[in-house]
C-alpha atoms as a PDB file:
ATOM      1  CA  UNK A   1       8.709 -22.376  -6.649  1.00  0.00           C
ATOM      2  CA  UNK A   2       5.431 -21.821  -8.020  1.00  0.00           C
ATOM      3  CA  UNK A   3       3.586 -23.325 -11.022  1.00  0.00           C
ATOM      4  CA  UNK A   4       1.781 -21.319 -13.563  1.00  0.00           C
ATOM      5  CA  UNK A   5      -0.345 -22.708 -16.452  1.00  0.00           C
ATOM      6  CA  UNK A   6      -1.202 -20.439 -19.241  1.00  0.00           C
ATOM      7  CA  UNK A   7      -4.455 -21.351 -20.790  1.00  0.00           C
ATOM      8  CA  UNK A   8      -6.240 -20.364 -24.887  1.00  0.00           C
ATOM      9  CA  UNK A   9      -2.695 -19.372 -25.644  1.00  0.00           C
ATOM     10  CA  UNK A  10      -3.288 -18.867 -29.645  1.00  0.00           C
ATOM     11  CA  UNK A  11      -0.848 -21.351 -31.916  1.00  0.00           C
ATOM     12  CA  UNK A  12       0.462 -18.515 -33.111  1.00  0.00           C
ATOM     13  CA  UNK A  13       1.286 -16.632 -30.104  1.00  0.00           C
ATOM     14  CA  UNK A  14       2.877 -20.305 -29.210  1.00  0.00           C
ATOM     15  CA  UNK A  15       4.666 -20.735 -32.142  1.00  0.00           C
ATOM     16  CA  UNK A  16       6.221 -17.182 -32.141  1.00  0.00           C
ATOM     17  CA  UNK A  17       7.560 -17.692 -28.751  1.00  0.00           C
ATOM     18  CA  UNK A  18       9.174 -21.222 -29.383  1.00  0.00           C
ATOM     19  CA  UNK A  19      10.956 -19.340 -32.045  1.00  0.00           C
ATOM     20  CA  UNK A  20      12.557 -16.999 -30.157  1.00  0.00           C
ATOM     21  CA  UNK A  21      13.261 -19.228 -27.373  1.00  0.00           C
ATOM     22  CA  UNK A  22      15.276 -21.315 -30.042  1.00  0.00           C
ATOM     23  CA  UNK A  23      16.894 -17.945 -30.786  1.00  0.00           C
ATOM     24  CA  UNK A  24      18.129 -17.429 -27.187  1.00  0.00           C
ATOM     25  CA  UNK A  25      19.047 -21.002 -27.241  1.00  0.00           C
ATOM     26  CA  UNK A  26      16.244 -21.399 -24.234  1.00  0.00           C
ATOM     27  CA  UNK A  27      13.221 -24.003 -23.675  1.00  0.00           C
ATOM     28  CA  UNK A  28      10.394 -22.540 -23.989  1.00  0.00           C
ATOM     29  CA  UNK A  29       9.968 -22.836 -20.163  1.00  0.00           C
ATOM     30  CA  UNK A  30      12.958 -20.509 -19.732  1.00  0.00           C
ATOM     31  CA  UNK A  31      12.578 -18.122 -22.004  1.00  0.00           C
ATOM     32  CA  UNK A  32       8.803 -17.323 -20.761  1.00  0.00           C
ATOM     33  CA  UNK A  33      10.352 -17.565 -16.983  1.00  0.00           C
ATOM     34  CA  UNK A  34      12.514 -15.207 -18.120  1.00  0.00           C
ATOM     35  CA  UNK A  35      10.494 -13.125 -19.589  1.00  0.00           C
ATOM     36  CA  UNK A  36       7.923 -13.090 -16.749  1.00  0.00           C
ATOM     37  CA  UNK A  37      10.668 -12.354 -13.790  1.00  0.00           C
ATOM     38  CA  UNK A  38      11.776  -9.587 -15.857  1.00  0.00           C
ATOM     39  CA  UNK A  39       7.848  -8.012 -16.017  1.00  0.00           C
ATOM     40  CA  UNK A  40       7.462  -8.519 -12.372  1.00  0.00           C
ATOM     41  CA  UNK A  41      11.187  -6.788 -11.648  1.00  0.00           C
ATOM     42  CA  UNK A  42      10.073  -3.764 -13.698  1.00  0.00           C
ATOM     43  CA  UNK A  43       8.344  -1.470 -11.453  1.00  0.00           C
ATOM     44  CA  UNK A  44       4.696  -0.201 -12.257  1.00  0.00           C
ATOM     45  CA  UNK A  45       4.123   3.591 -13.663  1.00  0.00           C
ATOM     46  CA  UNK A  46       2.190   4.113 -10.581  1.00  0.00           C
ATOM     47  CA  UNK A  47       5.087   3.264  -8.672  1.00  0.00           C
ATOM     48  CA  UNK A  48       7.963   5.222 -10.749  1.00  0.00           C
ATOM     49  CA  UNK A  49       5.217   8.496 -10.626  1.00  0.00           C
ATOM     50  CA  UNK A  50       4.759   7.974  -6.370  1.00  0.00           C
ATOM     51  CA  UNK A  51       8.366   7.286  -5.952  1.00  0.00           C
ATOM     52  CA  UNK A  52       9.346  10.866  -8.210  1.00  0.00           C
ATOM     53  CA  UNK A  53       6.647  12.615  -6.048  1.00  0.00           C
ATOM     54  CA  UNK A  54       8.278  11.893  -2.866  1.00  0.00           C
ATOM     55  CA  UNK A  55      11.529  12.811  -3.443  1.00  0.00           C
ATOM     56  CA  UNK A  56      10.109  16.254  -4.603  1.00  0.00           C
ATOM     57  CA  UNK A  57      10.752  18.980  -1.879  1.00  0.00           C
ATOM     58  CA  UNK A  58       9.279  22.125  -3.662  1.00  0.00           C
ATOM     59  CA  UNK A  59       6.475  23.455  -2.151  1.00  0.00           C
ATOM     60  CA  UNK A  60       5.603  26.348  -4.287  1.00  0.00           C
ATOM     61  CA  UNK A  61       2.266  28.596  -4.788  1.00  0.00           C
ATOM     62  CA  UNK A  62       0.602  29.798  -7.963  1.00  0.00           C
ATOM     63  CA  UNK A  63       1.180  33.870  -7.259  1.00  0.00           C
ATOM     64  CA  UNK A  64       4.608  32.790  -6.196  1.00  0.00           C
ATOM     65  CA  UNK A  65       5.436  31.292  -9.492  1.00  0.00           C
ATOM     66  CA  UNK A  66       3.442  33.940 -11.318  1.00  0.00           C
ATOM     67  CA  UNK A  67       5.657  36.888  -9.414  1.00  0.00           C
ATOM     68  CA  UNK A  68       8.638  35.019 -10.731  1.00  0.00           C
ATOM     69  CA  UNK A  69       7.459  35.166 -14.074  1.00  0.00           C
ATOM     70  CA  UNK A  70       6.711  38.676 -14.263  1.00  0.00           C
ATOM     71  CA  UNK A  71       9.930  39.959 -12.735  1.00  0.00           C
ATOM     72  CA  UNK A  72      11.351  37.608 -16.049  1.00  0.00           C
ATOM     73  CA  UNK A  73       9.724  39.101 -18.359  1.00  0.00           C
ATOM     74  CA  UNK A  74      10.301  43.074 -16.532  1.00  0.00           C
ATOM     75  CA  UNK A  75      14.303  42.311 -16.457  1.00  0.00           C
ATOM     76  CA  UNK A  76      14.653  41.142 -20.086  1.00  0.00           C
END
């Protein structure tokens, strides 16, 4: 297990987490171990937007899409 030291932490930023570690009935320890594994389980937006782009299959071409359109508009 690693070791992480958080350094010019503002007393207010402090004192605003030990009060809602006391809320969650955590040390402060916990809650911000907590709080950290949850940001590092959250994937990135770069990652969600690479991942979606994969799993798209369409391969489609401007005047393709733009034929489409105009046979919409010429049936309604």
């Amino acid at each position: 297990m690693a070791t992480l030291y958080v350094r010019d932490l503002s007393e207010e930023a402090l004192a605003e987490l030990k009060i809602r570690a006391a809320r969650n009935r955590q040390s402060l320890q916990a809650y911000a171990r907590a709080l950290l594994e949850q940001e590092a389980a959250t994937p990135s937006i770069d990652d969600v937007v690479a991942r979606i782009r994969a799993r798209v299959s369409a391969r489609l071409a401007t005047d393709e899409v733009l034929a489409d359109i105009e046979a919409g508009r010429r049936r309604e």
